[in-house]
N, C-alpha and C. Protein backbone atom coordinates (compact mmCIF):
# COMPACT_ATOMS: atom_id res chain seq x y z
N UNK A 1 24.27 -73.22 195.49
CA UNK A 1 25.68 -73.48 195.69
C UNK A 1 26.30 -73.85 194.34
N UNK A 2 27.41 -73.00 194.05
CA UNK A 2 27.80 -73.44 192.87
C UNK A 2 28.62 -74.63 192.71
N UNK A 3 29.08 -75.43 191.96
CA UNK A 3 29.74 -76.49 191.63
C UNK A 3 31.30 -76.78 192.23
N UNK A 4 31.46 -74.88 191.57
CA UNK A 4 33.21 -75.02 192.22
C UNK A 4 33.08 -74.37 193.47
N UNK A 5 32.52 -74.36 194.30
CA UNK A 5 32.30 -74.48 195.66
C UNK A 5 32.73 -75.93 196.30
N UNK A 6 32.47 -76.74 195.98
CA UNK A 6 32.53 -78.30 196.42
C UNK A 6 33.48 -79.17 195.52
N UNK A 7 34.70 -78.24 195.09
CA UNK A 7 36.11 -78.97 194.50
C UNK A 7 37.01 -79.12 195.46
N UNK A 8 37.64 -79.83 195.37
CA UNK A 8 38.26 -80.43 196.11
C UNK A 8 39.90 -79.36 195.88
N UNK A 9 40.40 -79.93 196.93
CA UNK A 9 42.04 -78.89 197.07
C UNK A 9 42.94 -79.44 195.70
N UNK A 10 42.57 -80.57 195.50
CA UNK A 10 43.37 -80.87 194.01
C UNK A 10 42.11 -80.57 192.28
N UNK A 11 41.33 -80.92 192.80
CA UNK A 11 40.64 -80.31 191.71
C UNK A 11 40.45 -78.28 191.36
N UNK A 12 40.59 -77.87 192.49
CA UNK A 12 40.58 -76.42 192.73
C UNK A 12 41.82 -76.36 192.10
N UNK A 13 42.83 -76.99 191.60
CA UNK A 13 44.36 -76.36 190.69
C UNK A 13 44.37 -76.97 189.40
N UNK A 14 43.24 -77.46 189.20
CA UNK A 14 43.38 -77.67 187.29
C UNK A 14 43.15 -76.13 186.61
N UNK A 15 44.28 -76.06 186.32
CA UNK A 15 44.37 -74.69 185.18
C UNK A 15 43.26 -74.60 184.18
N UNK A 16 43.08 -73.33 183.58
CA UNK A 16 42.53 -73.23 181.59
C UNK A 16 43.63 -72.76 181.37
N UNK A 17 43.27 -74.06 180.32
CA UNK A 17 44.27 -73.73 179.42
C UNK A 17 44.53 -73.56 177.58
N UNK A 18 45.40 -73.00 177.09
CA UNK A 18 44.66 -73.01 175.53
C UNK A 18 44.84 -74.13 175.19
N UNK A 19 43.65 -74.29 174.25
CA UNK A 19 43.30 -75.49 173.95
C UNK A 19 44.66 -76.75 173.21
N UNK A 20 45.54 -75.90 172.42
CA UNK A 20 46.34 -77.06 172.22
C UNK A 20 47.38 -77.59 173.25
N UNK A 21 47.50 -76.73 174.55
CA UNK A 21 48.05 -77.00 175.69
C UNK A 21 47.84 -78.05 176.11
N UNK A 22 45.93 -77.54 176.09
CA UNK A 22 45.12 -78.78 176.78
C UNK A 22 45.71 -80.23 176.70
N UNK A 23 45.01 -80.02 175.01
CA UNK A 23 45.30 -81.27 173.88
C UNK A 23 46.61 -82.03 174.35
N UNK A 24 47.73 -81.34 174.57
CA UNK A 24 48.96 -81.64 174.82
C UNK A 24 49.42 -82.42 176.25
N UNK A 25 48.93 -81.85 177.30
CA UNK A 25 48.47 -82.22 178.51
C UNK A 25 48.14 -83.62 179.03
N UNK A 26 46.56 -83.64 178.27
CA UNK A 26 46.02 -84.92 178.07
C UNK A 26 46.73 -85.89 177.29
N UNK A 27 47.36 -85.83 176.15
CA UNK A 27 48.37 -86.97 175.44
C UNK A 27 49.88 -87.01 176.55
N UNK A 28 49.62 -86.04 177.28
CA UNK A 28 51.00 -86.42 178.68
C UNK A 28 50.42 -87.22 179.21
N UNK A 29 49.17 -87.21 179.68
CA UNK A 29 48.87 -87.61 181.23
C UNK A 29 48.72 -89.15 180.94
N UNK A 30 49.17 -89.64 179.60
CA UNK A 30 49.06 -91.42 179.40
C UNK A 30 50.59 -91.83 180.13
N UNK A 31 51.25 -90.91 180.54
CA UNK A 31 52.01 -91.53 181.68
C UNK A 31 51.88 -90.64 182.86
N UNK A 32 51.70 -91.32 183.87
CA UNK A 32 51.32 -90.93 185.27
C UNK A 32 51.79 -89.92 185.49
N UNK A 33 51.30 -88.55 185.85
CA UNK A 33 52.00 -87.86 186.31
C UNK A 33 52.29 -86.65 185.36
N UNK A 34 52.78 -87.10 184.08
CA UNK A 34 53.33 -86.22 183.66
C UNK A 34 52.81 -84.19 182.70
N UNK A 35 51.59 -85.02 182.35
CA UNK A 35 50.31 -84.04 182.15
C UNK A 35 49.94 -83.37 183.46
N UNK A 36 49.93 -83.79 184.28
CA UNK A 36 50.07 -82.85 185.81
C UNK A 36 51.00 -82.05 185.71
N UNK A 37 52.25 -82.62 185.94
CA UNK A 37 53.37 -81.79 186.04
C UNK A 37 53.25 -81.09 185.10
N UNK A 38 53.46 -80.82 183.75
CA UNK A 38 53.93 -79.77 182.55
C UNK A 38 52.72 -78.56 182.82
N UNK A 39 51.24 -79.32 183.21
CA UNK A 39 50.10 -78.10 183.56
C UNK A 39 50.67 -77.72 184.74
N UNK A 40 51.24 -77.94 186.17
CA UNK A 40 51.39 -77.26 187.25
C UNK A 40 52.88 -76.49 186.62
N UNK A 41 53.52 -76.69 185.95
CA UNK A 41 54.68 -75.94 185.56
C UNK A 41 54.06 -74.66 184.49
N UNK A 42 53.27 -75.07 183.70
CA UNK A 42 52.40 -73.87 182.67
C UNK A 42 51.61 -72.81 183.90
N UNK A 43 51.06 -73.12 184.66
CA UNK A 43 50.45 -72.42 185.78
C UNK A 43 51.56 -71.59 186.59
N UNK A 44 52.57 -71.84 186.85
CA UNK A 44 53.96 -71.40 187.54
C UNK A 44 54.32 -70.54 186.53
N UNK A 45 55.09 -70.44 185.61
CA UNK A 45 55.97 -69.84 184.78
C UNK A 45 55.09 -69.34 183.69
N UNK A 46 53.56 -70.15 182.92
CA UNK A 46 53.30 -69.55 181.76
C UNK A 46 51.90 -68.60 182.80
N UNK A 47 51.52 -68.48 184.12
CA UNK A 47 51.20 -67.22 184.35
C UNK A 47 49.36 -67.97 184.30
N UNK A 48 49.06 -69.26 183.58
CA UNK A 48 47.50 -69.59 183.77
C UNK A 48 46.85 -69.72 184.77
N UNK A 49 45.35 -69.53 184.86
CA UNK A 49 44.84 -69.09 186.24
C UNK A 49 44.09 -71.20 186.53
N UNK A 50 44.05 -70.58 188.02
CA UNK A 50 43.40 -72.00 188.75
C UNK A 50 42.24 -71.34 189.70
N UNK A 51 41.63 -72.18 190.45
CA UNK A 51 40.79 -71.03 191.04
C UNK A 51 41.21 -71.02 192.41
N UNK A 52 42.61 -70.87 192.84
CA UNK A 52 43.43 -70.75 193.90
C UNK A 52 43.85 -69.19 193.23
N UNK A 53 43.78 -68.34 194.46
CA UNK A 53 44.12 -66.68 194.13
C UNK A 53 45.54 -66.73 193.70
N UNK A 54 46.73 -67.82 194.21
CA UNK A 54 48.08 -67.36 193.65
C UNK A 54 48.30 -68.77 192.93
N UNK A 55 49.24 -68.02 191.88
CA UNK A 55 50.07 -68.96 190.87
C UNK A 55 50.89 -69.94 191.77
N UNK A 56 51.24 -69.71 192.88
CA UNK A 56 51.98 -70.74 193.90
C UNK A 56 51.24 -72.05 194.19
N UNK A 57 50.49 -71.45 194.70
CA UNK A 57 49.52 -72.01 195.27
C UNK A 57 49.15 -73.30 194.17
N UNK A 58 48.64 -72.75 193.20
CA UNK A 58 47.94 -73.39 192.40
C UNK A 58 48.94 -74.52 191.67
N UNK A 59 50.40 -74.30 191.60
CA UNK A 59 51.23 -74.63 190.85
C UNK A 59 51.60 -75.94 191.96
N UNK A 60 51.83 -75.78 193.04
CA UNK A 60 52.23 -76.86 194.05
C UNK A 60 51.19 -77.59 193.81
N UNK A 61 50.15 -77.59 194.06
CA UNK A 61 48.51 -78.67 194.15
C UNK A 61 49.27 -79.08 192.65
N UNK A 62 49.32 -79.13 191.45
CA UNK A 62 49.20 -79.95 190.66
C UNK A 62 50.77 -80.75 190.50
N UNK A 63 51.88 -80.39 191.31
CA UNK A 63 53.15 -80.66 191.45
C UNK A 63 52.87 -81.90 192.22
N UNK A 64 52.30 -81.69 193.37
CA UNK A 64 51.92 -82.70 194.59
C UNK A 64 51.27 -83.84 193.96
N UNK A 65 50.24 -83.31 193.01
CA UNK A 65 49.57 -84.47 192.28
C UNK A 65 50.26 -84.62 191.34
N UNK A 66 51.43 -84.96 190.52
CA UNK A 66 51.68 -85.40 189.68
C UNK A 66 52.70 -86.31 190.67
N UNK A 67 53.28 -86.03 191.66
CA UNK A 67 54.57 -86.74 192.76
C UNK A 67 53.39 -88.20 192.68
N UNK A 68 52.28 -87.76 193.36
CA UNK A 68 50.96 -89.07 193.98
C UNK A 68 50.82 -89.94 192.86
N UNK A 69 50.57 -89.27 191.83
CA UNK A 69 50.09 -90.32 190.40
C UNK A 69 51.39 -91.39 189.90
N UNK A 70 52.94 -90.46 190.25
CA UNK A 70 53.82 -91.33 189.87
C UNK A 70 54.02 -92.45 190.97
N UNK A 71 53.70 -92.31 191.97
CA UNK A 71 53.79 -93.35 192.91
C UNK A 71 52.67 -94.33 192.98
N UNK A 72 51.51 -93.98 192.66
CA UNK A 72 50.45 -94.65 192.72
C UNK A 72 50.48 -95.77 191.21
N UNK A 73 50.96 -95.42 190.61
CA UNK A 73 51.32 -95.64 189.34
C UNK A 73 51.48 -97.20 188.97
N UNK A 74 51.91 -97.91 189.71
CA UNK A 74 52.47 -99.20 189.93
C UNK A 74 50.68 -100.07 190.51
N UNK A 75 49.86 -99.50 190.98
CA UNK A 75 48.38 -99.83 191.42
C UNK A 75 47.83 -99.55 190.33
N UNK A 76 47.98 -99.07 189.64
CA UNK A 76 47.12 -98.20 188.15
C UNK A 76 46.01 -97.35 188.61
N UNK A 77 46.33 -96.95 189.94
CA UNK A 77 45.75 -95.90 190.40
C UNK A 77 46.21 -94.38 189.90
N UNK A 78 47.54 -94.19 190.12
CA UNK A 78 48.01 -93.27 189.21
C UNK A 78 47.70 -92.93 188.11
N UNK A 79 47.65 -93.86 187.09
CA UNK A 79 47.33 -93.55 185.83
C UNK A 79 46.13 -93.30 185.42
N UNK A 80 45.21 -94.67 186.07
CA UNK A 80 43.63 -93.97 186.50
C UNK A 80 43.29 -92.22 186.64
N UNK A 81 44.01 -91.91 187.72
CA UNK A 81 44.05 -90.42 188.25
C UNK A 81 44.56 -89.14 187.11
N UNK A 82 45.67 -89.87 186.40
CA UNK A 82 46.29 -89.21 185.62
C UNK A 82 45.56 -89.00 184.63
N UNK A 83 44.77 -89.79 183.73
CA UNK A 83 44.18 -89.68 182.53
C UNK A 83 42.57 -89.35 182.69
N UNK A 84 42.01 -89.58 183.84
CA UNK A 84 41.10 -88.29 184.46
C UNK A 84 41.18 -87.22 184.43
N UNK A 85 42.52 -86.83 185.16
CA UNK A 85 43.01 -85.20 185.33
C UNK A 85 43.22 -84.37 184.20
N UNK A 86 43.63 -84.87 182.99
CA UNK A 86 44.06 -84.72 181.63
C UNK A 86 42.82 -85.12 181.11
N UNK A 87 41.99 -85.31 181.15
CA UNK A 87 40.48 -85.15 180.70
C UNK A 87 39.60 -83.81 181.29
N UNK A 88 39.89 -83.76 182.35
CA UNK A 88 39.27 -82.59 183.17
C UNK A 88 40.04 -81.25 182.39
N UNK A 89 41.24 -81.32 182.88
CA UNK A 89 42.23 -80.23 181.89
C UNK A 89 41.21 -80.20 180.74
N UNK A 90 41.28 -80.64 179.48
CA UNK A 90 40.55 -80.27 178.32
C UNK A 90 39.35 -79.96 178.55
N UNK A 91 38.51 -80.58 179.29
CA UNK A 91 37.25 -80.28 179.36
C UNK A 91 36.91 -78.46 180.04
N UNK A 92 37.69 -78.56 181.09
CA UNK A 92 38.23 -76.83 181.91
C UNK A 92 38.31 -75.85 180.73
N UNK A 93 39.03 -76.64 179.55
CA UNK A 93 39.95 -75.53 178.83
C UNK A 93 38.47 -75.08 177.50
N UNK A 94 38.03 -76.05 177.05
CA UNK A 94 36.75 -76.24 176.19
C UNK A 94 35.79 -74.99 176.68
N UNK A 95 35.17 -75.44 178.04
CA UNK A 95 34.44 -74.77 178.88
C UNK A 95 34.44 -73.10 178.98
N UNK A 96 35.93 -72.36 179.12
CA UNK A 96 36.51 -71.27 179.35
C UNK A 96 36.51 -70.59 178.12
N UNK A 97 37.04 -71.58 176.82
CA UNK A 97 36.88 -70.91 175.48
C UNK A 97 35.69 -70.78 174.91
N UNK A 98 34.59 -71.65 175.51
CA UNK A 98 33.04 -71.88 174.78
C UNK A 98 32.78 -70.06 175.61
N UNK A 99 32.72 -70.29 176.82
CA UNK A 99 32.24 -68.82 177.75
C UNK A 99 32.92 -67.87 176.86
N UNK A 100 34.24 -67.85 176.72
CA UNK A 100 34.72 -66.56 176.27
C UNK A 100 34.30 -66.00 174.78
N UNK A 101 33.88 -67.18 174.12
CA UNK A 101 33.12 -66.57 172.91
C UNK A 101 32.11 -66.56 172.50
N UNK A 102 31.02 -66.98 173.58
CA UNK A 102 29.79 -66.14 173.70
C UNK A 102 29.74 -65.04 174.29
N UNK A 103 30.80 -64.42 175.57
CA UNK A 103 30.82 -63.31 175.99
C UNK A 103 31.32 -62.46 174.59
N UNK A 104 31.54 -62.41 173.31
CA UNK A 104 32.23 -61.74 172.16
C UNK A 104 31.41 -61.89 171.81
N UNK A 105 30.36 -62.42 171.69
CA UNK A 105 29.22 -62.63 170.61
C UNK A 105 28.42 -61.69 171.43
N UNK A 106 28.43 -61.52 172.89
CA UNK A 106 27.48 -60.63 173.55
C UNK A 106 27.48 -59.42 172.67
N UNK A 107 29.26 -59.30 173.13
CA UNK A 107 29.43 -57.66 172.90
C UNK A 107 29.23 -57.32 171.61
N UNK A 108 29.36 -57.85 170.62
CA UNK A 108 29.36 -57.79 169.27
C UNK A 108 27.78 -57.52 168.59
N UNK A 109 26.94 -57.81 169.13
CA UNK A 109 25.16 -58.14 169.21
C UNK A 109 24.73 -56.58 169.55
């Protein structure tokens, strides 16, 4: 069973993203919410994939979670959540670029 088999409906909408996105993302998400939102808006309009089949789809899950983090926010649960999520983001985005350039090193060999 693979890993992303057993993600959850909000973890299943963290985008890849390029890496200075990422970077960018994560220095949002030190306020609640807001590294959610700008990634569920980059997923909507800039077209990045989640592993939800539509850009809708995928774009609401991280909309919904950025609404939760700003409310939770006041518990420091939010922000907890937030600067997780914006860790995951980079780590997603790391992950996707490490694969994609060993698959170039395949072809190149």
């Amino acid at each position: 069973m693979d890993s992303k088999d057993r993600h959850g409906i909000f973890r299943q909408a963290v985008p890849v993203l390029p890496m200075p996105l990422a970077v960018l993302c994560l220095i949002l998400s030190f306020v609640p919410g807001l590294g959610t939102f700008v990634a569920g808006l980059l997923v909507l309009c800039g077209g990045f994939t989640t592993e939800y089949p539509s850009r809708m789809q995928g774009a609401c899950w991280n909309l919904l979670a950025a609404l939760l983090m700003v409310v939770l926010a006041p518990i420091l649960v939010g922000l907890i959540w937030s600067v997780q999520r914006g860790v995951i983001i980079l780590q997603e985005s790391m992950k996707h670029n490490i694969e994609e350039r060993e698959a170039k090193e395949k072809e190149a060999a």
